[in-house]
Protein backbone atom coordinates (compact mmCIF):
# COMPACT_ATOMS: atom_id res chain seq x y z
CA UNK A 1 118.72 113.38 127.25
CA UNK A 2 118.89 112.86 123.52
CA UNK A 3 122.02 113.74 122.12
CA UNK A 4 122.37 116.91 119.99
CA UNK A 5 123.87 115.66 117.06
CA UNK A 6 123.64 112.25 114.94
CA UNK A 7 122.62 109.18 117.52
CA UNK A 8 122.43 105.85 116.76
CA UNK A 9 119.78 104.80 118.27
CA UNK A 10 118.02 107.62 115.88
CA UNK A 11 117.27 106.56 112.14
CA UNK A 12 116.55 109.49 110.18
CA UNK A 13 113.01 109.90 108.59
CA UNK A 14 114.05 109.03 105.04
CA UNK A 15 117.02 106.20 105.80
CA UNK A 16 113.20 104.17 107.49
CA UNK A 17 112.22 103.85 103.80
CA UNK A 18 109.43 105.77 104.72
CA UNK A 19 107.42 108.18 101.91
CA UNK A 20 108.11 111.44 103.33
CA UNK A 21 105.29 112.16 101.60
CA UNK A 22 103.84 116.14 101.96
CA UNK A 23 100.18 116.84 101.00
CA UNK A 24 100.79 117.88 97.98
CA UNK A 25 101.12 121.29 96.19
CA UNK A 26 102.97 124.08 96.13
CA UNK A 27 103.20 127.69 97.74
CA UNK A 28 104.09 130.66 95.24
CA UNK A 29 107.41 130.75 95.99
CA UNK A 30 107.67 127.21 94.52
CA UNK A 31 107.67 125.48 97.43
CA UNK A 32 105.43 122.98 99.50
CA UNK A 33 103.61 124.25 102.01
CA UNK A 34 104.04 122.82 105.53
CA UNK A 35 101.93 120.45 106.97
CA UNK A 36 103.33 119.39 110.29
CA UNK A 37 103.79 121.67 113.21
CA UNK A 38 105.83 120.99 116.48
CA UNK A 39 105.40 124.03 119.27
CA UNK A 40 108.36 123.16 121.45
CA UNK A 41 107.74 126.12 124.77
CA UNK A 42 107.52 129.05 121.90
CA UNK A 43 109.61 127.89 119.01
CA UNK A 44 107.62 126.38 115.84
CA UNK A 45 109.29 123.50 114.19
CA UNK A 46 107.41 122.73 110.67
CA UNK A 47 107.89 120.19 107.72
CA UNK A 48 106.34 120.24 104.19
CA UNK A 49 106.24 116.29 104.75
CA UNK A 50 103.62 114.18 106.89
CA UNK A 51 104.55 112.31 109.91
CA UNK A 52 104.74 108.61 108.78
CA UNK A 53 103.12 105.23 110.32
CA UNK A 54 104.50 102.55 108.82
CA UNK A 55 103.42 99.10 109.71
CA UNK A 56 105.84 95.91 108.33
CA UNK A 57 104.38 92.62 108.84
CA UNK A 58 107.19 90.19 108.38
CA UNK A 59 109.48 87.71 110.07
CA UNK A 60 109.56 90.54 112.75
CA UNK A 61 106.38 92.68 112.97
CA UNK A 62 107.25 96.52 113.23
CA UNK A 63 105.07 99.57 113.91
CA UNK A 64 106.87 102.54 113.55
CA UNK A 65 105.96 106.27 113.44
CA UNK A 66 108.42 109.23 112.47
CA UNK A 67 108.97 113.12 111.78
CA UNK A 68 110.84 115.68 111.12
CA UNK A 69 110.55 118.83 111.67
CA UNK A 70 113.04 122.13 111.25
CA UNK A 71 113.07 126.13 112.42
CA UNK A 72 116.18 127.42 110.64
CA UNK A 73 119.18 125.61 111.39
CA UNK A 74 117.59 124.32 114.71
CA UNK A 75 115.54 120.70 113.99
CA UNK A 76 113.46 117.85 115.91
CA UNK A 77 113.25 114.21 114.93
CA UNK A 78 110.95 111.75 116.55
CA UNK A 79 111.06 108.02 115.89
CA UNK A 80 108.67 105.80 118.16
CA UNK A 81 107.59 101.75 118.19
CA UNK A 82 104.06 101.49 118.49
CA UNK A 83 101.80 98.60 120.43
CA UNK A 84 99.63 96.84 118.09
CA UNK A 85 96.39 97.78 121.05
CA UNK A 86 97.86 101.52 120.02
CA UNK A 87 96.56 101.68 116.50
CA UNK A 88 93.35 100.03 117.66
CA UNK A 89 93.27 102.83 119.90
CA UNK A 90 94.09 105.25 117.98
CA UNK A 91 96.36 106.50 120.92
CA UNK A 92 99.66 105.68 122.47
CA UNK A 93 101.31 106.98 125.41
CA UNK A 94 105.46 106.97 125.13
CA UNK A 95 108.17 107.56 126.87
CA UNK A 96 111.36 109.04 125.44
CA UNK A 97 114.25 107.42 125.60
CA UNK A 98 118.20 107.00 124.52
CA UNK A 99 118.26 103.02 124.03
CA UNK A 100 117.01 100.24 121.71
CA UNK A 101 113.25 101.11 120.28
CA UNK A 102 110.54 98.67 121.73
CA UNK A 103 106.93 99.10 121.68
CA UNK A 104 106.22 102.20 124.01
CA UNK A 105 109.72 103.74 123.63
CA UNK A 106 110.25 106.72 121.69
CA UNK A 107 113.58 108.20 120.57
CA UNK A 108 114.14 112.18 119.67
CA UNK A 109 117.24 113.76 117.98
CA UNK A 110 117.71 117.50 118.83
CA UNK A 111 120.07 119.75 116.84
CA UNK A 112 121.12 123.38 116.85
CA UNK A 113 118.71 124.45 119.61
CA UNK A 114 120.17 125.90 123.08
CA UNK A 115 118.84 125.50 126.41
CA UNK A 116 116.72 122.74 125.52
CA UNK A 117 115.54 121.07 128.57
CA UNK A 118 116.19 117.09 128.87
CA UNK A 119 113.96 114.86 127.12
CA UNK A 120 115.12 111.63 128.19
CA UNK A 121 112.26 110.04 130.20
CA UNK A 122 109.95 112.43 128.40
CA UNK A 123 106.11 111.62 128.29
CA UNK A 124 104.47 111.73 124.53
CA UNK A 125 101.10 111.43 123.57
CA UNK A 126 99.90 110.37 120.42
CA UNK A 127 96.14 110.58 119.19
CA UNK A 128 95.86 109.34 115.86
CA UNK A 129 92.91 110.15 113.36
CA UNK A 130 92.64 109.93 109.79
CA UNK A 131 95.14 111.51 107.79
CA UNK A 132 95.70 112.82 111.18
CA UNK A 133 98.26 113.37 113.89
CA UNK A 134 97.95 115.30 116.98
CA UNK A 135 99.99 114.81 119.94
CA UNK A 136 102.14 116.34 123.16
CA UNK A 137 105.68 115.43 124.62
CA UNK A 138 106.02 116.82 128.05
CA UNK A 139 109.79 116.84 129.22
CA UNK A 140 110.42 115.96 132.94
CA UNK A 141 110.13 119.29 134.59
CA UNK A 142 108.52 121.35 132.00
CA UNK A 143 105.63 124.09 133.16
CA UNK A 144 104.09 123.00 129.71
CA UNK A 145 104.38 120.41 126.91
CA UNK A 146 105.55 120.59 123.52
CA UNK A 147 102.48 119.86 120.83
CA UNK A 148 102.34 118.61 117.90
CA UNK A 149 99.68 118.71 114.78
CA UNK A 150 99.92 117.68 111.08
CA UNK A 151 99.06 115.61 108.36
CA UNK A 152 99.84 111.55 108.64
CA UNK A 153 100.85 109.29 106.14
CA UNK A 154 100.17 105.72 106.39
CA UNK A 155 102.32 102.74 104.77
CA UNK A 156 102.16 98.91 105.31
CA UNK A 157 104.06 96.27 103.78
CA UNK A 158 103.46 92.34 104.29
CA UNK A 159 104.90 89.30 102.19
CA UNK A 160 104.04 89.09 98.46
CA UNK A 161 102.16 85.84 99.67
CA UNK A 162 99.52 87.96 101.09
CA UNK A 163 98.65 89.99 98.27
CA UNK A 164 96.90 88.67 95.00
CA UNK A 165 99.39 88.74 91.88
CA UNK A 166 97.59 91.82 90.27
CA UNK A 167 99.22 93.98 93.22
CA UNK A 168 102.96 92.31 93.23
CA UNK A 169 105.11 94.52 91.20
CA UNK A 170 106.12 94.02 87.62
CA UNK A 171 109.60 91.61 87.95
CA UNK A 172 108.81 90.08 91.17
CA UNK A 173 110.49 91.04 94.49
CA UNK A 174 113.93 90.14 95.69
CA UNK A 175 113.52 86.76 98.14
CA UNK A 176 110.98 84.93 99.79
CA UNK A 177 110.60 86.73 102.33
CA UNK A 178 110.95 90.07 100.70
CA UNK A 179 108.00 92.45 101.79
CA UNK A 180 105.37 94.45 99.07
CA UNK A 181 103.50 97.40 99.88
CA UNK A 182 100.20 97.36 100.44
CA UNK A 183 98.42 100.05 99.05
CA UNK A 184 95.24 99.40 99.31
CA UNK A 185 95.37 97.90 102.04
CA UNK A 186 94.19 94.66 101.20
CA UNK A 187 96.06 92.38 103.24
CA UNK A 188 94.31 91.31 106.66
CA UNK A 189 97.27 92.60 108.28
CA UNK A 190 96.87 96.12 106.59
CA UNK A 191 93.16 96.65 106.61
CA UNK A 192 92.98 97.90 110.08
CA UNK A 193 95.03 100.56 108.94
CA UNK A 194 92.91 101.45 105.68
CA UNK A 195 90.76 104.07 108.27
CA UNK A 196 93.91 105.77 109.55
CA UNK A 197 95.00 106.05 106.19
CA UNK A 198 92.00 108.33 104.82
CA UNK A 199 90.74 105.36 102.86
């Protein structure tokens, strides 16, 4: 199962690069309201931050999505390789597992929670909408799976060579094969995401 503690084959949300953006706001207390829910057999994990697709065309294409999500001291992290035919989908099916990330394998990190059951070999299912993520791991033996719902943040990135110069940053990038963010999804590579991402 996935180790509880720091794994390597694990790369937290924030050391992806990725926005961690929330929705926005703020509750009274001062702080932002969740947005992402994981409902592991009774126990809610929540994060004021989105789940995050982030799509890198570059030398290596990557198609990653992520979360995060805490109860206390007890917290779930998810970080899964998407198919290319999954975002045209708008669905992937995953399994969850402790070596290298490919496209269909999913790795979870699971910390401070006891008697969780093993999720290695774990089925997940994603259904992506936009703005949208709602989804279900099912651990090997379980009478019922875990589900998931929240808000989803899209990113892409492709080479500064695919975006006109009004949308490079100021001062250029570092190397030629550096990658830019595409935020308006612009680049051919990126506009198949523009519906996922609420655009």
């Amino acid at each position: 199962m996935a180790r509880h503690g720091c794994s390597a084959t694990l790369i937290a949300l924030c050391c992806l690069g990725l926005s961690c953006g929330g929705a926005g706001g703020t509750t009274e207390s001062g702080q932002a309201p969740d947005v992402l829910f994981l409902d592991a057999a009774g126990t809610t994990f929540s994060s004021p931050f989105a789940a995050n697709l982030q799509a890198a065309f570059g030398a290596v294409t990557l198609r990653d999505f992520a979360f995060s999500a805490a109860n206390d001291a007890a917290s779930v992290s998810f970080h899964a390789r998407l198919a290319a035919a999954d975002l045209s989908a708008g669905a992937a099916t995953l399994i969850v597992s402790n070596g290298p990330l490919a496209d269909g394998i999913a790795n979870a990190q699971i910390v401070g929670v006891t008697g969780v059951p093993d999720v290695d070999g774990a089925m997940v299912v994603l259904h992506l909408s936009p703005r949208t993520v709602a989804g279900t791991l099912t651990p090997l033996g379980a009478s019922a799976p875990w589900t998931l719902t929240g808000v989803l943040d899209v990113e892409c990135a492709v080479p500064k060579a695919d975006l006109p110069a009004s949308q490079l940053p100021a001062g250029g990038t570092d190397g030629a094969g550096a990658l830019v963010a595409d935020a308006t999804f612009t680049a051919p590579e990126c506009a198949p995401l523009r519906a996922l991402a609420g655009r």
